[in-house]
C-alpha atoms as a PDB file:
ATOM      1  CA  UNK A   1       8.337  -8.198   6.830  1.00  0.00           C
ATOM      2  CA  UNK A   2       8.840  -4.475   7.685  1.00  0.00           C
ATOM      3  CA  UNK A   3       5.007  -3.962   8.489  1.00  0.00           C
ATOM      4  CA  UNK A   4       5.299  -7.248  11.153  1.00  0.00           C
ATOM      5  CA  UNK A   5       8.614  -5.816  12.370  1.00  0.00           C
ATOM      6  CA  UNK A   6       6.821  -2.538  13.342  1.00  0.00           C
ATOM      7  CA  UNK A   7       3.767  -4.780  14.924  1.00  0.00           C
ATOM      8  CA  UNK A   8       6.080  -6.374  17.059  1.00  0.00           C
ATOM      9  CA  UNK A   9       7.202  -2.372  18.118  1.00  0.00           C
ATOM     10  CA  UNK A  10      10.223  -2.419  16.377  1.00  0.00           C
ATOM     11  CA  UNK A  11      11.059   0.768  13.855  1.00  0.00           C
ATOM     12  CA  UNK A  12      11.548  -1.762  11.208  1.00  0.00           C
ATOM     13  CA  UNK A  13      13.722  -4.167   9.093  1.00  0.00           C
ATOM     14  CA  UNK A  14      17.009  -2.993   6.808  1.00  0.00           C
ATOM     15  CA  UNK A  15      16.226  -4.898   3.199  1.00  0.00           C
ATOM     16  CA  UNK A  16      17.960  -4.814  -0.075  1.00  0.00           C
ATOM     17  CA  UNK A  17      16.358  -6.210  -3.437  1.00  0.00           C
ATOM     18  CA  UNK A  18      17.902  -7.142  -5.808  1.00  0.00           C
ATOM     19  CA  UNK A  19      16.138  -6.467  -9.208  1.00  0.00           C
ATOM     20  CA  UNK A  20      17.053  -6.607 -13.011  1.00  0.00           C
ATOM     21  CA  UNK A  21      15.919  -2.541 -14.208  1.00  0.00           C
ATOM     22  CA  UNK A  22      16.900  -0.981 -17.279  1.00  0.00           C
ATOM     23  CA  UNK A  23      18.968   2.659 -16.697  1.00  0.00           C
ATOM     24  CA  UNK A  24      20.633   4.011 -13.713  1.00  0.00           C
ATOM     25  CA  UNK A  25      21.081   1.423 -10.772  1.00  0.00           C
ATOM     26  CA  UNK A  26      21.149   2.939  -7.145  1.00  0.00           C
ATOM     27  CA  UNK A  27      22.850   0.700  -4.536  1.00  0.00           C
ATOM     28  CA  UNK A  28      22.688   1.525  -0.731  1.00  0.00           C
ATOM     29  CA  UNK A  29      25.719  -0.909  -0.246  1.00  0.00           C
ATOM     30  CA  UNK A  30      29.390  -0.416  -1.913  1.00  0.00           C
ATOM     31  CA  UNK A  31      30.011  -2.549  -5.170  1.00  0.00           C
ATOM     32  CA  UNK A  32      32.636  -5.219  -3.188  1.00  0.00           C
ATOM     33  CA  UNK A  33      29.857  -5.541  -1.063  1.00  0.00           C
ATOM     34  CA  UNK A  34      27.199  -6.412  -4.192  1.00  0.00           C
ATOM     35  CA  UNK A  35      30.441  -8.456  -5.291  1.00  0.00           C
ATOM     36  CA  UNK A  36      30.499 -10.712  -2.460  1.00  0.00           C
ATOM     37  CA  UNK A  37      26.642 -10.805  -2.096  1.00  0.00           C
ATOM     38  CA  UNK A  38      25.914 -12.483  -5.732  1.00  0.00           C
ATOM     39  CA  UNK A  39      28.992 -15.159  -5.306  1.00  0.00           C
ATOM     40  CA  UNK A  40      28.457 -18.916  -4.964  1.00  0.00           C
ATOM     41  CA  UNK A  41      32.019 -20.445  -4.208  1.00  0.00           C
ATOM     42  CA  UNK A  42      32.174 -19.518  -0.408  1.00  0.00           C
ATOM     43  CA  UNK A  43      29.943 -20.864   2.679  1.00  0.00           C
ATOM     44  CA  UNK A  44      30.291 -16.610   3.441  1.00  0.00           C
ATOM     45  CA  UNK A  45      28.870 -15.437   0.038  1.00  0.00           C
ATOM     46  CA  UNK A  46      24.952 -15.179  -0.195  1.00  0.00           C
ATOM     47  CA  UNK A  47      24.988 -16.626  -3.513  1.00  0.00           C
ATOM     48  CA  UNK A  48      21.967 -14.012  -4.258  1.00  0.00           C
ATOM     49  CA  UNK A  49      20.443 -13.103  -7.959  1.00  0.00           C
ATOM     50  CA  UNK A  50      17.563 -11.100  -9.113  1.00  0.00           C
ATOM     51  CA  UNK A  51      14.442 -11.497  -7.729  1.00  0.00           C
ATOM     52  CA  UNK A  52      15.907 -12.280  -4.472  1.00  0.00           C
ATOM     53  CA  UNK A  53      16.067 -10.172  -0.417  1.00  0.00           C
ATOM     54  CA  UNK A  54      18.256  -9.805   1.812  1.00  0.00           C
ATOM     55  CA  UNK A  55      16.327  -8.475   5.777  1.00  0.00           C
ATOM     56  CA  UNK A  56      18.545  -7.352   8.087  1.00  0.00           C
ATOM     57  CA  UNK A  57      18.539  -5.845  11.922  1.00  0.00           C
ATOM     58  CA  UNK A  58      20.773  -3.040  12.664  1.00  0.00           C
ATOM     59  CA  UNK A  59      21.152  -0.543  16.191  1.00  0.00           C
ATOM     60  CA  UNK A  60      22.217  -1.411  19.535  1.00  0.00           C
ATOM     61  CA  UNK A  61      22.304  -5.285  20.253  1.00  0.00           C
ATOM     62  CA  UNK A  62      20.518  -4.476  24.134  1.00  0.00           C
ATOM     63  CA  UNK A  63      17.675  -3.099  21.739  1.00  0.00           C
ATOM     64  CA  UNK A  64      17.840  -5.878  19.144  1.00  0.00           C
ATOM     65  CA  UNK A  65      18.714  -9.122  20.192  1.00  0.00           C
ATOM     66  CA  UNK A  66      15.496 -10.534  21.441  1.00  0.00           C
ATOM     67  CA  UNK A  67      14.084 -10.053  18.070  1.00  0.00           C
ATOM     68  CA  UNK A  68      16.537 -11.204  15.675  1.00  0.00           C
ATOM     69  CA  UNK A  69      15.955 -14.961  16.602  1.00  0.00           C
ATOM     70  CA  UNK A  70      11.687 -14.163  15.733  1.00  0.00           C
ATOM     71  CA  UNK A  71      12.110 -12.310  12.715  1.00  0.00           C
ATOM     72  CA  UNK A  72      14.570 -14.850  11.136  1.00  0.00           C
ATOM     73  CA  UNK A  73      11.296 -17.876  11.975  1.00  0.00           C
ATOM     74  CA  UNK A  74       9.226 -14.757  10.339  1.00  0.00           C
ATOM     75  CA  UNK A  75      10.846 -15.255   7.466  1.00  0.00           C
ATOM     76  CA  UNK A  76      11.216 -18.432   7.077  1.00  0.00           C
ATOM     77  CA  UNK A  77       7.570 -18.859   7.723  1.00  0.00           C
ATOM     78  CA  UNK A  78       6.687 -16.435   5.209  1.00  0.00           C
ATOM     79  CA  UNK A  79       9.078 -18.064   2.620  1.00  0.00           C
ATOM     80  CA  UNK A  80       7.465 -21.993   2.901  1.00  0.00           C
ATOM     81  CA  UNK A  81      10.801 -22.885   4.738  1.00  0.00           C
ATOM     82  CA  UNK A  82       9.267 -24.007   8.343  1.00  0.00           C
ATOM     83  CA  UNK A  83       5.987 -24.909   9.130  1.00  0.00           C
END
């Protein structure tokens, strides 16, 4: 996803995986944040689990927001979930 972001002359996608490892864990995001991302019981949780991604866009929306909309089909594309 981050190599067809930069094809379509963007600098590239924000991703987190989430992995099982043995040892020292390094998060880029704050631990309510990793709280809220693995919960199930709320429509705004992401209900994620090892194994799993999370792609995100970040910067100024004029820069942004005629991609967000293309790399979201990307995805989906990528993942079996549209034709």
């Amino acid at each position: 996803m981050n190599e067809w972001a930069q094809g379509e002359g963007q600098p590239g996608l924000g991703y987190i995986f989430w992995r099982e490892r043995r040892g020292r864990r390094r998060w880029a995001v704050g631990q309510e944040h990793r709280r809220r991302a693995h919960q199930r019981d709320s429509p705004n949780q992401l209900g994620l689990g090892v194994g799993d991604a999370v792609f995100f866009i970040a910067g100024k929306p004029q820069t942004f927001v005629k991609f967000a909309g293309p790399a979201r089909d990307q995805g989906r594309r990528r993942a079996g979930l549209i034709d």
